[in-house]
Protein backbone atom coordinates (compact mmCIF):
# COMPACT_ATOMS: atom_id res chain seq x y z
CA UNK A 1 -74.15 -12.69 -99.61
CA UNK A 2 -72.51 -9.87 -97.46
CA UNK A 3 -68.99 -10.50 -96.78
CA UNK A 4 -68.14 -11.13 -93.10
CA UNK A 5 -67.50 -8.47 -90.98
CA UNK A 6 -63.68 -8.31 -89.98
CA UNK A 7 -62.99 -8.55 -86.59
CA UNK A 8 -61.27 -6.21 -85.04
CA UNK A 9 -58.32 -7.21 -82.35
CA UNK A 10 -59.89 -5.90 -78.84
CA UNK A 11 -57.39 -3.14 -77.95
CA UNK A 12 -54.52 -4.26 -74.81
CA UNK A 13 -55.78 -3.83 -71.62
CA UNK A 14 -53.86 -0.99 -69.97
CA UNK A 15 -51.94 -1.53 -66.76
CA UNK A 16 -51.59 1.97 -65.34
CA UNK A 17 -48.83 2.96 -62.14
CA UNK A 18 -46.93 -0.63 -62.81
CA UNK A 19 -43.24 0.04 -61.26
CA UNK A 20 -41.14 -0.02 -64.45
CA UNK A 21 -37.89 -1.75 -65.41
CA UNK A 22 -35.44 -1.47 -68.53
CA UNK A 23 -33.47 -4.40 -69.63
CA UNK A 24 -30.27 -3.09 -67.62
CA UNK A 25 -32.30 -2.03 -64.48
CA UNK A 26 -33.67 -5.70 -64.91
CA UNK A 27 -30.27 -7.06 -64.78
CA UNK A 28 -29.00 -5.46 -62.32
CA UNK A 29 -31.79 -6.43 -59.83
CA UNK A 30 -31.14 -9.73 -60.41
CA UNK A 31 -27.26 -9.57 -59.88
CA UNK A 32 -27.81 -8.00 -56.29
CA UNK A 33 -30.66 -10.71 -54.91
CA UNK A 34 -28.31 -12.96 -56.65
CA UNK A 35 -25.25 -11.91 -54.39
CA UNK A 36 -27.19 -11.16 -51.56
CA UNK A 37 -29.14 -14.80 -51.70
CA UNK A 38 -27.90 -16.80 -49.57
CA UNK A 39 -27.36 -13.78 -46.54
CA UNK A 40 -29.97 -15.10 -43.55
CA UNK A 41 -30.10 -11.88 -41.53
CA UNK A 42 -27.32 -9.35 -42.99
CA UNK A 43 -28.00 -7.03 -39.75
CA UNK A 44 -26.33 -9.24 -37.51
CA UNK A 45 -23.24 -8.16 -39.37
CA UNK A 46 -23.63 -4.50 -37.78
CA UNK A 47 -25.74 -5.75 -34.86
CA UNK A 48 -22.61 -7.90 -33.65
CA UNK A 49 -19.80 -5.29 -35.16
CA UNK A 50 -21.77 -2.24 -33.02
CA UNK A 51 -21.45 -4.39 -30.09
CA UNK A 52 -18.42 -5.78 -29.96
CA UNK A 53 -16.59 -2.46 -30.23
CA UNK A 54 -19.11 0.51 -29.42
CA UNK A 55 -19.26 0.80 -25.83
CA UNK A 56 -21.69 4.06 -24.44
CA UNK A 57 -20.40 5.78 -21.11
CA UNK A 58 -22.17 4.98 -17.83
CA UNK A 59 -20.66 7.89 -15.78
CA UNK A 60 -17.81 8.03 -13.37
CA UNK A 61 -16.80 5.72 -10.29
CA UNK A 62 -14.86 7.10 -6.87
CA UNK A 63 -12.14 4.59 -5.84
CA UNK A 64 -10.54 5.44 -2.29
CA UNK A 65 -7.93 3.59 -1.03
CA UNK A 66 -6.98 3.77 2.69
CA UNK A 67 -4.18 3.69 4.95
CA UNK A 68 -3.48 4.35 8.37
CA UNK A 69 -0.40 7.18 8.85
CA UNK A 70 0.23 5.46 12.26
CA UNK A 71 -0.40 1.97 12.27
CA UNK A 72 1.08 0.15 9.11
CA UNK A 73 -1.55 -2.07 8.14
CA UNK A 74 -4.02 -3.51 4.86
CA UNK A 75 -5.09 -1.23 3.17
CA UNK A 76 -9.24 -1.12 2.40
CA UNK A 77 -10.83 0.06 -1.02
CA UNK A 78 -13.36 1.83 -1.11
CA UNK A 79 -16.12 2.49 -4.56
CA UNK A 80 -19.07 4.41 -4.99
CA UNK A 81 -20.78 5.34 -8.08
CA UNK A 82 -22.92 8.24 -7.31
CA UNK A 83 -25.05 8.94 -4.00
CA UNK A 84 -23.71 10.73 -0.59
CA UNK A 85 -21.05 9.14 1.56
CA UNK A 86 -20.42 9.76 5.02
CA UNK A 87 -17.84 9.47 6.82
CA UNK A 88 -17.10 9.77 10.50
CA UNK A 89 -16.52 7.29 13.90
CA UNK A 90 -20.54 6.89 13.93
CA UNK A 91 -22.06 2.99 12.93
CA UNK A 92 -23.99 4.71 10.91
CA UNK A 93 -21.72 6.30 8.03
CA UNK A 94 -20.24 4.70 4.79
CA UNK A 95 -16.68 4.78 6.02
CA UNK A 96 -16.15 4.26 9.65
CA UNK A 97 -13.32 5.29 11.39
CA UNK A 98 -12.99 4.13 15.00
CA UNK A 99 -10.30 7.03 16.00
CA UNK A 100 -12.15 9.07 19.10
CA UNK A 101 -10.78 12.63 17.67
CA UNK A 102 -13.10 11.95 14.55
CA UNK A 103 -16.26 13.45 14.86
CA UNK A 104 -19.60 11.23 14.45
CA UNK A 105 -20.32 12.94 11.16
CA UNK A 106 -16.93 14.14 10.12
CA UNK A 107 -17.09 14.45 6.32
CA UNK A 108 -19.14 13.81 3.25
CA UNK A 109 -18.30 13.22 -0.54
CA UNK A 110 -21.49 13.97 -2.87
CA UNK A 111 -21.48 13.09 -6.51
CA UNK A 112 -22.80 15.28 -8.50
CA UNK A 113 -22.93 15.41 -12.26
CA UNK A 114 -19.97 12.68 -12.57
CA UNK A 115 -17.89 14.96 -10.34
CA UNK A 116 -17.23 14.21 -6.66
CA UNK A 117 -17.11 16.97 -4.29
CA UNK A 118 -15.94 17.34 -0.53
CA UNK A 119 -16.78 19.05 2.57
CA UNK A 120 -15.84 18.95 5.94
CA UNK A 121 -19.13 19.08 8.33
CA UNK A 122 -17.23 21.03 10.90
CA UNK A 123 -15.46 18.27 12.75
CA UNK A 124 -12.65 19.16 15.50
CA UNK A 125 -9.83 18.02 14.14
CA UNK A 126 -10.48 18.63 10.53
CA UNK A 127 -10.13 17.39 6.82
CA UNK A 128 -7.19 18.14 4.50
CA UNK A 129 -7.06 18.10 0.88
CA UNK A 130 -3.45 17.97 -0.56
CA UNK A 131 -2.43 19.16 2.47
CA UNK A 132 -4.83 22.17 2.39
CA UNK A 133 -7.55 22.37 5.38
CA UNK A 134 -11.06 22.58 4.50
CA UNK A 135 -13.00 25.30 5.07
CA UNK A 136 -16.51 23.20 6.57
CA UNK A 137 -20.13 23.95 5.12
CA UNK A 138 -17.69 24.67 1.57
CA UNK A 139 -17.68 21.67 -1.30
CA UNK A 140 -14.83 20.88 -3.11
CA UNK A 141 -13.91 19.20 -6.09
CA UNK A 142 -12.30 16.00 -6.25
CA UNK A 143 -9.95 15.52 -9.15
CA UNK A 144 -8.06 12.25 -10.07
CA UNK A 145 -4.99 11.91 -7.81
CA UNK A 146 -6.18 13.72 -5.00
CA UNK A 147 -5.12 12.91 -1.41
CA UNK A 148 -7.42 13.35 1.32
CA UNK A 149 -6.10 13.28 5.28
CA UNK A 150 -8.39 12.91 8.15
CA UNK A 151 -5.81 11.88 10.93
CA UNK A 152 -4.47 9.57 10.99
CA UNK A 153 -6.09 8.27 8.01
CA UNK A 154 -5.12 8.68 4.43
CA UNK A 155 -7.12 8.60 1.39
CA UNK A 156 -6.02 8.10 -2.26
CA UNK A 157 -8.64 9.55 -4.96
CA UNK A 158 -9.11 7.72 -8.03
CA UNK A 159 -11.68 8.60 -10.81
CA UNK A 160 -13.00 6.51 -13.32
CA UNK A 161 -15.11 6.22 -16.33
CA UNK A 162 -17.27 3.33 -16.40
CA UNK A 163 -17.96 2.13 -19.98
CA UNK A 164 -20.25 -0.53 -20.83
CA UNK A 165 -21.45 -2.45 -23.85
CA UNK A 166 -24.55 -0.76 -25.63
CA UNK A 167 -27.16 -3.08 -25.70
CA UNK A 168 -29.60 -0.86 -27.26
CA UNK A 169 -29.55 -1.84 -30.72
CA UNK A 170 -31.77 -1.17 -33.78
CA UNK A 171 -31.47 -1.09 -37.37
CA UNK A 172 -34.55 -0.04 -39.86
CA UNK A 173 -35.64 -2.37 -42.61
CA UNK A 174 -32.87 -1.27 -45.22
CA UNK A 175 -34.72 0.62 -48.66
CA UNK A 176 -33.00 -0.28 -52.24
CA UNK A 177 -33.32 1.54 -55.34
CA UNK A 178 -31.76 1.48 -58.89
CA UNK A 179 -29.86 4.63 -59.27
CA UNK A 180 -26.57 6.20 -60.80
CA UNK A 181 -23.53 7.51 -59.03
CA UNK A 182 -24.14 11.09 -60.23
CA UNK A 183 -27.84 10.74 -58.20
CA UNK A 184 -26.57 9.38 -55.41
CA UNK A 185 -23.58 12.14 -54.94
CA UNK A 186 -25.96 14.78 -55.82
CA UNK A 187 -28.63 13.54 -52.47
CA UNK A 188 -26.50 13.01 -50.15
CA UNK A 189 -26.95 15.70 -47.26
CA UNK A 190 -24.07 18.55 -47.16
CA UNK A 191 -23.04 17.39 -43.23
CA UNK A 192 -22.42 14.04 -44.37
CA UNK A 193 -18.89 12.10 -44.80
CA UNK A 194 -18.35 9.77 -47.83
CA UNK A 195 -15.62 7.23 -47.57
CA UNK A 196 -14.64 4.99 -50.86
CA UNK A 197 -13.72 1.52 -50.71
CA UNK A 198 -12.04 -0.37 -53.56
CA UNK A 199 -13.43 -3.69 -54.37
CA UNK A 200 -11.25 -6.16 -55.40
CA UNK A 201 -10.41 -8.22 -58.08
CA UNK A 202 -11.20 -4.88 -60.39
CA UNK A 203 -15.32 -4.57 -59.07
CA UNK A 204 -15.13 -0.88 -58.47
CA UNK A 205 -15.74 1.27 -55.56
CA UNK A 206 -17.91 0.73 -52.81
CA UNK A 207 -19.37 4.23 -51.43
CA UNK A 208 -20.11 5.04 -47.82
CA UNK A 209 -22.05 8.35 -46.53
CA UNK A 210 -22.54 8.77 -42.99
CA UNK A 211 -23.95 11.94 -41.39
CA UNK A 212 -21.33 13.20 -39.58
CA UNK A 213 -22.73 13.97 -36.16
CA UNK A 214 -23.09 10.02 -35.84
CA UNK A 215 -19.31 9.50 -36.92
CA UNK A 216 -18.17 11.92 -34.46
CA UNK A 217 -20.07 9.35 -31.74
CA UNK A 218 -18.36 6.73 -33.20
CA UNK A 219 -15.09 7.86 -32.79
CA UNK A 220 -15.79 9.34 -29.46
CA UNK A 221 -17.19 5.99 -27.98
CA UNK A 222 -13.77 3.69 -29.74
CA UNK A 223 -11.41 6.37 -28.40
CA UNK A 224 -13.56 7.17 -25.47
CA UNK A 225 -12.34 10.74 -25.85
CA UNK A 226 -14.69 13.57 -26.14
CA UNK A 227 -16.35 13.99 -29.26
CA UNK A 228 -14.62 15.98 -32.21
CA UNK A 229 -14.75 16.98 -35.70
CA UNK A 230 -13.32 13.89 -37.25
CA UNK A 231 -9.97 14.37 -38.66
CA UNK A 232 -8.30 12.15 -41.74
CA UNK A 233 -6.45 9.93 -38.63
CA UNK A 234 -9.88 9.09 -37.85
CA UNK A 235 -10.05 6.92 -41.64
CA UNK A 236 -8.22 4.01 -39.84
CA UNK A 237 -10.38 4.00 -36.79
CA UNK A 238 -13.14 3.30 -39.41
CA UNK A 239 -11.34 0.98 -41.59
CA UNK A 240 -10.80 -1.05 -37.95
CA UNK A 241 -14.94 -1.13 -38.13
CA UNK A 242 -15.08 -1.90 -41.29
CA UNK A 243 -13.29 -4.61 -41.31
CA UNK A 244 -15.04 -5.80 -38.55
CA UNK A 245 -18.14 -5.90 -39.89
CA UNK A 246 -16.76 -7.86 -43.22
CA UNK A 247 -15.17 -10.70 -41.10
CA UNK A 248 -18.53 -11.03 -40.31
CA UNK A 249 -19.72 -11.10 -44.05
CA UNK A 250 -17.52 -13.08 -45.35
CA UNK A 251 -19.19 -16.02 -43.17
CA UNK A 252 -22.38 -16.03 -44.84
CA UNK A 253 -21.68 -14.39 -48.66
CA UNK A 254 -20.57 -17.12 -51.21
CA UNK A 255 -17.30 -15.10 -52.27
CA UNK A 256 -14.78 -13.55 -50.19
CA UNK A 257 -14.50 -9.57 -50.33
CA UNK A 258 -11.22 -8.17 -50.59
CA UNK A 259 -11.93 -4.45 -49.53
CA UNK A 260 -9.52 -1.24 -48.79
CA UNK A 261 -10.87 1.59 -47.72
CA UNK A 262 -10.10 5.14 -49.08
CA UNK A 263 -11.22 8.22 -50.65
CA UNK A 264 -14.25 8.70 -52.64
CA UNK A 265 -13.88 9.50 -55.93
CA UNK A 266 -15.75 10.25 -58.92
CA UNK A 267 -17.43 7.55 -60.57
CA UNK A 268 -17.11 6.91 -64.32
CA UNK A 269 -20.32 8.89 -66.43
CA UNK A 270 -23.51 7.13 -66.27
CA UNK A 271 -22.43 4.59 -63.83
CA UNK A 272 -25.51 2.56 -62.70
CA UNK A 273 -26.13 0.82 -59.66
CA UNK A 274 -27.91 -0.11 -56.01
CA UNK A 275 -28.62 2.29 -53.53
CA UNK A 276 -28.91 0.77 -50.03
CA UNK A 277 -30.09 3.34 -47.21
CA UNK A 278 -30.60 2.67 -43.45
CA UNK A 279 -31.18 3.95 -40.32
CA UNK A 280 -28.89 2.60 -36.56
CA UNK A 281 -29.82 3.78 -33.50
CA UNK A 282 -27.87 3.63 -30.47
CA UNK A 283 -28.23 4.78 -27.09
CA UNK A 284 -28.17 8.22 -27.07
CA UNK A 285 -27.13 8.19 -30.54
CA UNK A 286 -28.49 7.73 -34.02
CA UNK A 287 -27.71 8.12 -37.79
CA UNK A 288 -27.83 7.57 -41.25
CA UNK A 289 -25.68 5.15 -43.67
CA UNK A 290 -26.16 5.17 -47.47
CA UNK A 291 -24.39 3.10 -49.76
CA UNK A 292 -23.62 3.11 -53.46
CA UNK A 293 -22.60 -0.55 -55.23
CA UNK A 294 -21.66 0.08 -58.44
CA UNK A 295 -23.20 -2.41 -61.70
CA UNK A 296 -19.00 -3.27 -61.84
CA UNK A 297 -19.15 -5.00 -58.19
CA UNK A 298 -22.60 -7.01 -59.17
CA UNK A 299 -21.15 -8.42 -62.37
CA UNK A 300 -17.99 -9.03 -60.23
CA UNK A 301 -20.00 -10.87 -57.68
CA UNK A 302 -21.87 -12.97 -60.58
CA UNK A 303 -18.80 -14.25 -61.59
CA UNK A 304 -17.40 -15.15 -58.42
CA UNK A 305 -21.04 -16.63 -57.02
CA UNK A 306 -20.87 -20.08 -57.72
CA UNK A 307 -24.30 -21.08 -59.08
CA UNK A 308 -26.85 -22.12 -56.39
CA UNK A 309 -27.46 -26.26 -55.48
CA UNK A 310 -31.25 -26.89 -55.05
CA UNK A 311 -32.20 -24.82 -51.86
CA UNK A 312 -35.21 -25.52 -49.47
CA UNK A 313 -37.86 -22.32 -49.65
CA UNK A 314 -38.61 -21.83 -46.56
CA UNK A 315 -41.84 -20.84 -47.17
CA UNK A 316 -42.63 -24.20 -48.75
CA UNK A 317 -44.26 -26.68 -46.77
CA UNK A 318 -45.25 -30.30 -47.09
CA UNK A 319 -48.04 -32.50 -45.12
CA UNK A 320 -47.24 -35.26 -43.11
CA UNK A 321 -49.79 -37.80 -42.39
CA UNK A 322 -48.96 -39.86 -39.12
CA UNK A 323 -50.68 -43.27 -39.45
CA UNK A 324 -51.53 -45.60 -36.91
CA UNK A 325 -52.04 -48.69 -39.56
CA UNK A 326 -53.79 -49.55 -42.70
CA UNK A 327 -55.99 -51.68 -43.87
CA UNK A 328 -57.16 -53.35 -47.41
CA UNK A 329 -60.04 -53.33 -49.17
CA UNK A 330 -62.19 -52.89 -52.18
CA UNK A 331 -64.64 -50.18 -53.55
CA UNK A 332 -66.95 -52.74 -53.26
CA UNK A 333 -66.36 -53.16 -49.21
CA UNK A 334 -65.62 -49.41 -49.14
CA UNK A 335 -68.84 -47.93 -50.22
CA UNK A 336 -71.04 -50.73 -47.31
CA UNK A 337 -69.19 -48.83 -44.27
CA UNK A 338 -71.58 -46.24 -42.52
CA UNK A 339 -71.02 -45.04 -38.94
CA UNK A 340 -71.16 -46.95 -36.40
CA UNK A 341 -69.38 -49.93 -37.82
CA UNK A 342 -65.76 -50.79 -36.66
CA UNK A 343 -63.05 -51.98 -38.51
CA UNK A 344 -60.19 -53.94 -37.62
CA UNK A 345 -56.42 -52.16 -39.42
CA UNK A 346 -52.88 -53.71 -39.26
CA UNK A 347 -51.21 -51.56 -36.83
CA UNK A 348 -47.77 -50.37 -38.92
CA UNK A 349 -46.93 -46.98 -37.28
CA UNK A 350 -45.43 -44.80 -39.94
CA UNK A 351 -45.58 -40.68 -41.10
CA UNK A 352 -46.57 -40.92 -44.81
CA UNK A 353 -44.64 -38.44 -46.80
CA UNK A 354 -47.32 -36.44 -48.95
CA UNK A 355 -49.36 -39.15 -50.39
CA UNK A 356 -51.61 -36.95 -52.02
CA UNK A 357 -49.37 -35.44 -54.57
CA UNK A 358 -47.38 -39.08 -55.25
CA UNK A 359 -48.40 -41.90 -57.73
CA UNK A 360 -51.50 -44.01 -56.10
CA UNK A 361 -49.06 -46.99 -56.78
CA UNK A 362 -46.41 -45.86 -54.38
CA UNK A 363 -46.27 -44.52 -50.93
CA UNK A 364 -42.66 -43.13 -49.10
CA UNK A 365 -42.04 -42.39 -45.81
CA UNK A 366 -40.52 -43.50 -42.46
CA UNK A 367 -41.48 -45.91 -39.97
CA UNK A 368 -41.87 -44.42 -36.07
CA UNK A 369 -41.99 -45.43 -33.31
CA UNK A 370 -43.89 -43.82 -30.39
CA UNK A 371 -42.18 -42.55 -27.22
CA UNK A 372 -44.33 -42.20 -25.11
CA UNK A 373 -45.35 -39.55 -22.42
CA UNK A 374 -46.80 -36.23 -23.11
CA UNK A 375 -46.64 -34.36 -25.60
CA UNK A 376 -47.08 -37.24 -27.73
CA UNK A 377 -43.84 -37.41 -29.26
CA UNK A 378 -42.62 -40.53 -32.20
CA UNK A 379 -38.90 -41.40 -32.77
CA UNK A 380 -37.99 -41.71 -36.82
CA UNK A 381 -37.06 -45.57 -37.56
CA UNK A 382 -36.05 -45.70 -41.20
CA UNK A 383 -37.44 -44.99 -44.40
CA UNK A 384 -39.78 -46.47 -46.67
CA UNK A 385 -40.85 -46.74 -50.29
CA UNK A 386 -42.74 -49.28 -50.97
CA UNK A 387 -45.55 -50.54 -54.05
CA UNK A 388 -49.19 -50.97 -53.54
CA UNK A 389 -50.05 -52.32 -57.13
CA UNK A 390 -53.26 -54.44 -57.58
CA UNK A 391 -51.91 -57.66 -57.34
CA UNK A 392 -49.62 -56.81 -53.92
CA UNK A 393 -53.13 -56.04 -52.27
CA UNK A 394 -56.04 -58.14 -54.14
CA UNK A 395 -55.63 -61.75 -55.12
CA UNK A 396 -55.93 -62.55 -58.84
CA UNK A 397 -58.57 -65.35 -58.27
CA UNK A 398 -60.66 -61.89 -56.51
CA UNK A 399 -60.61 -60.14 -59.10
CA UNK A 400 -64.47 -61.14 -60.15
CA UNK A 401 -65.94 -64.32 -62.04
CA UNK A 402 -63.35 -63.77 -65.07
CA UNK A 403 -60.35 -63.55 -63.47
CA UNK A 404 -59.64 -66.53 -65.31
CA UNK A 405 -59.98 -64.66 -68.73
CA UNK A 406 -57.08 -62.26 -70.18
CA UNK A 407 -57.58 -58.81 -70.23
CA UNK A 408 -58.40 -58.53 -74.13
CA UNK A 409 -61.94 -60.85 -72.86
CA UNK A 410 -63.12 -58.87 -70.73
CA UNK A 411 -65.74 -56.29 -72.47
CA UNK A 412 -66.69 -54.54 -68.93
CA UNK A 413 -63.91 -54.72 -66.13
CA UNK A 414 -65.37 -55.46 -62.55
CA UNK A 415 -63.96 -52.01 -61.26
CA UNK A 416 -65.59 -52.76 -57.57
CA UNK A 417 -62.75 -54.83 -57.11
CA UNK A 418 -60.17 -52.15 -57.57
CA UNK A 419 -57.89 -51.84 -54.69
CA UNK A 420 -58.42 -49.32 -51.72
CA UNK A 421 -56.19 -48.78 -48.99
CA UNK A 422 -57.31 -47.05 -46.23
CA UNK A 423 -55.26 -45.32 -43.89
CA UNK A 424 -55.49 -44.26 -39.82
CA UNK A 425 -54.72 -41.12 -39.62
CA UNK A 426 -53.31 -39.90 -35.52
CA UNK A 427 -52.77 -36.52 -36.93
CA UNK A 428 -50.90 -34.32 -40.26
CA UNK A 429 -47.76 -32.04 -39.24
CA UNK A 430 -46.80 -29.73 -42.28
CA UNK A 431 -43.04 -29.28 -42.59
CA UNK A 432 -40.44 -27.53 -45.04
CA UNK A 433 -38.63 -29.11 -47.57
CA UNK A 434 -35.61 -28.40 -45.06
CA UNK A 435 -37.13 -29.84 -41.92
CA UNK A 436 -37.67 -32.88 -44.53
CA UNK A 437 -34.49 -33.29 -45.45
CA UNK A 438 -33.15 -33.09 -42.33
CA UNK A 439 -35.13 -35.93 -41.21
CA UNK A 440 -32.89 -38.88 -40.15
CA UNK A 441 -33.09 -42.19 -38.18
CA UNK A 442 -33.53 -41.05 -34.28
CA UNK A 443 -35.15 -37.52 -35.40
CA UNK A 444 -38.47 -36.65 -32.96
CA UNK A 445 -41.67 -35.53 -34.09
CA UNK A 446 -43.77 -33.87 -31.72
CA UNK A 447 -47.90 -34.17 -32.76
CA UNK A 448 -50.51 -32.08 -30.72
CA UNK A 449 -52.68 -35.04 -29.99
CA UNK A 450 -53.55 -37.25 -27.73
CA UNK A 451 -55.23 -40.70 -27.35
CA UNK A 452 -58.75 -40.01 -26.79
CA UNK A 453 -58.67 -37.71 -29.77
CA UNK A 454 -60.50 -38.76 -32.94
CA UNK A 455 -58.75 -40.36 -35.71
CA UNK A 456 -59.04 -39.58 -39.66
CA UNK A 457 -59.27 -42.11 -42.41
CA UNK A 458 -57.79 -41.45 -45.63
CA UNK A 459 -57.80 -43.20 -49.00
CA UNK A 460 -55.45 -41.64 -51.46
CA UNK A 461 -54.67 -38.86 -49.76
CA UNK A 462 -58.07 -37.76 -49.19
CA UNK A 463 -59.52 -37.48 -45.89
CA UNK A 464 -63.11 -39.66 -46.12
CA UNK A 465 -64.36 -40.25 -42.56
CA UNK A 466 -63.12 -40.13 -39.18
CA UNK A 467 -63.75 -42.16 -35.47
CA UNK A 468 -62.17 -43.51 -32.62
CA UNK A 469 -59.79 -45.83 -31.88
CA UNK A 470 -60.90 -48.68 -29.97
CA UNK A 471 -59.05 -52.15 -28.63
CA UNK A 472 -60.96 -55.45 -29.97
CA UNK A 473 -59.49 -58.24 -28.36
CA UNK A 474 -56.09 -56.56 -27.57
CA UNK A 475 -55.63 -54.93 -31.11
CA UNK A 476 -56.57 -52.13 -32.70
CA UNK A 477 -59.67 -50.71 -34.32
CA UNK A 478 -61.37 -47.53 -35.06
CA UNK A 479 -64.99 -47.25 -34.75
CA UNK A 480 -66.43 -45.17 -37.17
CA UNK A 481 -68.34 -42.08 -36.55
CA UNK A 482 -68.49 -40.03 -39.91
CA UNK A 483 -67.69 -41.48 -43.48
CA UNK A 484 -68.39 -39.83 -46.76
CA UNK A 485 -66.54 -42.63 -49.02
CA UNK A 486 -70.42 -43.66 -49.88
């Protein structure tokens, strides 16, 4: 007899192009989702920071305040923003001045390029500037503090910048990859700024790189001064935004971040960690941020991150059946329905809580109560568990013709009798495990159904015919227009 053949082991299926992870890199994935878990939206952090305190320039506004040399009187205020203003004894001009020496059309102010300039339009009497006659058909400048004299009125010139919040606002889905300090200093553009911040208790340093076009914005808009090269007095303008943006942090994250902000240095050899890169874009302005959290700040963070409670996932949901009433009966009674019979049910409004995935010996829930009104809408009563053993449903002397006889007797059990309880279903809601939870006596569910929809009957959990709800006698019943429990 020939030996058996061995059998060779089939050779490992090869997964080619799989993203690949070392035991470290492994780790340290896990300590940043860890620390970052229970963050909802980090971009509100900046979104709300940018906001509060970046403000983008809306152009200039000409404030003239008049008085009458003559006749002491109130004064009026005048503002324009941009535009042509006239001014002269005619109805029709911006400014009128009821004096018969002022011509109709006496004098205009045009803005142009956020600077306001004057001209006399050749009017009898003239217009002054600081005490200088205008030469008419020739423009002049405007500058802060300027007085302007068309007799017997006076004007006083006042220039100013509007700035207004910037509501334009966006922030790119943020990229993340494992890499070491040495990488990250060696891609960061040349006409970027890095800024180090120290990480305390002992968690290392926290690197920031900025392009430096975008900083110089920054500054500009917070100082509202032309923008410059940025200079090291500039570190505590950014500390101030900084610091803003962690007071937001701090609400969400599950340890407090003690941070100081200061030069970048060189990171220890072979220093691993997360690279974080993102893109804000403001009016008129745009730029990149990159950050460098060291493997030292994660394990810091893992030891100050309490560990997690139980946590609903939101993507987890759950089915709600909302039942009218129920009713009781036996395989036996079950499998003689077809359609067109109707059946009279106990009307106990309640939303079952998953009945298909629980024990066919217990149901849980909470009673309801409908409100009324459209849509349909139930109020949450209180909640239920409750048993629906054999014996709470079926009585013993139903059981079949030895009912009488114990259990060890019987040689073939009369399983028609076994219990079935059939539910009316209105309609099923899915909800999270939070929006479960949060469930409590007077909370509202809302159902997209109404009355003369058809109802769904369901015996453990499983959906076996449907029909209508009728009223027999001033109660409730369904007729029955489909049933597969056969």
């Amino acid at each position: 007899m020939e030996a058996p053949a061995l059998i060779k082991p089939t050779s490992l299926i090869s997964f080619e192009g799989l993203k690949r992870y070392s035991r470290v890199e492994v780790g340290l994935t896990k300590g940043f989702y860890r620390a970052f878990r229970h963050v909802t939206d980090w971009t509100a952090w900046l979104r709300e920071a940018f906001g509060e305190w970046l403000e983008v320039y809306q152009g200039t506004t000409l404030r003239l305040q008049l008085t009458n040399e003559i006749e002491q009187g109130e004064t009026r205020i005048y503002r324009f923003d941009d535009g042509e203003i006239r001014i002269g004894r005619s109805s029709e001009c911006d400014i009128v001045l009821g004096v018969r020496a002022i011509g109709k059309q006496h004098a205009r102010l045009a803005a142009k390029q956020d600077s306001y300039y004057l001209e006399d339009l050749g009017s009898p009497i003239g217009t002054y500037l600081n005490g200088r006659k205008l030469i008419p058909g020739q423009p002049e400048v405007l500058t802060n503090g300027d007085r302007v004299l068309i007799f017997p009125f006076s004007f006083a010139v006042e220039i100013e910048a509007r700035w207004v919040r910037d509501e334009h606002f966006e922030l790119s889905p943020p990229s993340t990859s494992l890499t070491t300090r040495e990488e990250f200093d060696s891609e960061i553009p040349i006409d970027y700024r890095q800024f180090g911040v120290e990480m305390c208790p002992d968690m290392g340093q926290l690197v920031i790189a900025a392009s430096r076009p975008f900083l110089e914005e920054i500054v500009a808009r917070l100082t509202r001064a032309p923008a410059a090269r940025i200079a090291e007095s500039d570190h505590g303008i950014f500390e101030f935004l900084i610091v803003s943006v962690l007071e937001k942090v701090n609400r969400e994250l599950a340890f407090p971040l003690q941070l100081a902000l200061g030069k970048s240095c060189v990171g220890s050899p072979g220093e691993r960690g997360f690279k974080v890169e993102f893109c804000i874009a403001l009016r008129h302005a745009a730029g990149v941020f990159q950050i460098f959290l060291p493997e030292r700040a994660l394990a810091g963070m893992r030891r100050l991150t309490p560990t997690p409670a139980v946590s609903a996932i939101d993507g987890l949901t759950w089915r709600i059946f909302v039942c009218a009433g129920r009713l009781e009966l036996t395989l036996s009674d079950a499998s003689e329905i077809a359609p067109g019979d109707i059946l009279l049910f106990t009307e106990d409004m309640e939303a079952l809580l998953t009945p298909y995935l629980l024990h066919a010996a217990l149901e849980r829930g909470w009673k309801v109560q409908e409100l009324g009104g459209a849509p349909f809408r139930l109020e949450v009563k209180e909640y239920f568990e409750r048993s629906v053993w054999m014996e709470d449903i079926i009585p013993t002397a139903n059981y079949g013709e030895h009912a009488d006889q114990s259990p060890d007797t019987l040689t073939r059990p009369d399983l028609t009798s076994l219990p079935v309880r059939l539910h009316i279903i209105l309609a099923q809601v899915e909800l999270s495990l939070a929006e479960l939870t949060a469930l409590t006596r007077g909370s509202i569910i809302e159902l997209n159904w109404v009355k003369e929809d058809p109802v769904q009957l369901a015996a453990n959990g499983k959906v076996i015919g449907s029909g209508s709800l009728v009223e027999i006698e001033g109660k409730l019943g369904v007729e029955i227009t489909n049933w597969s429990g056969t």
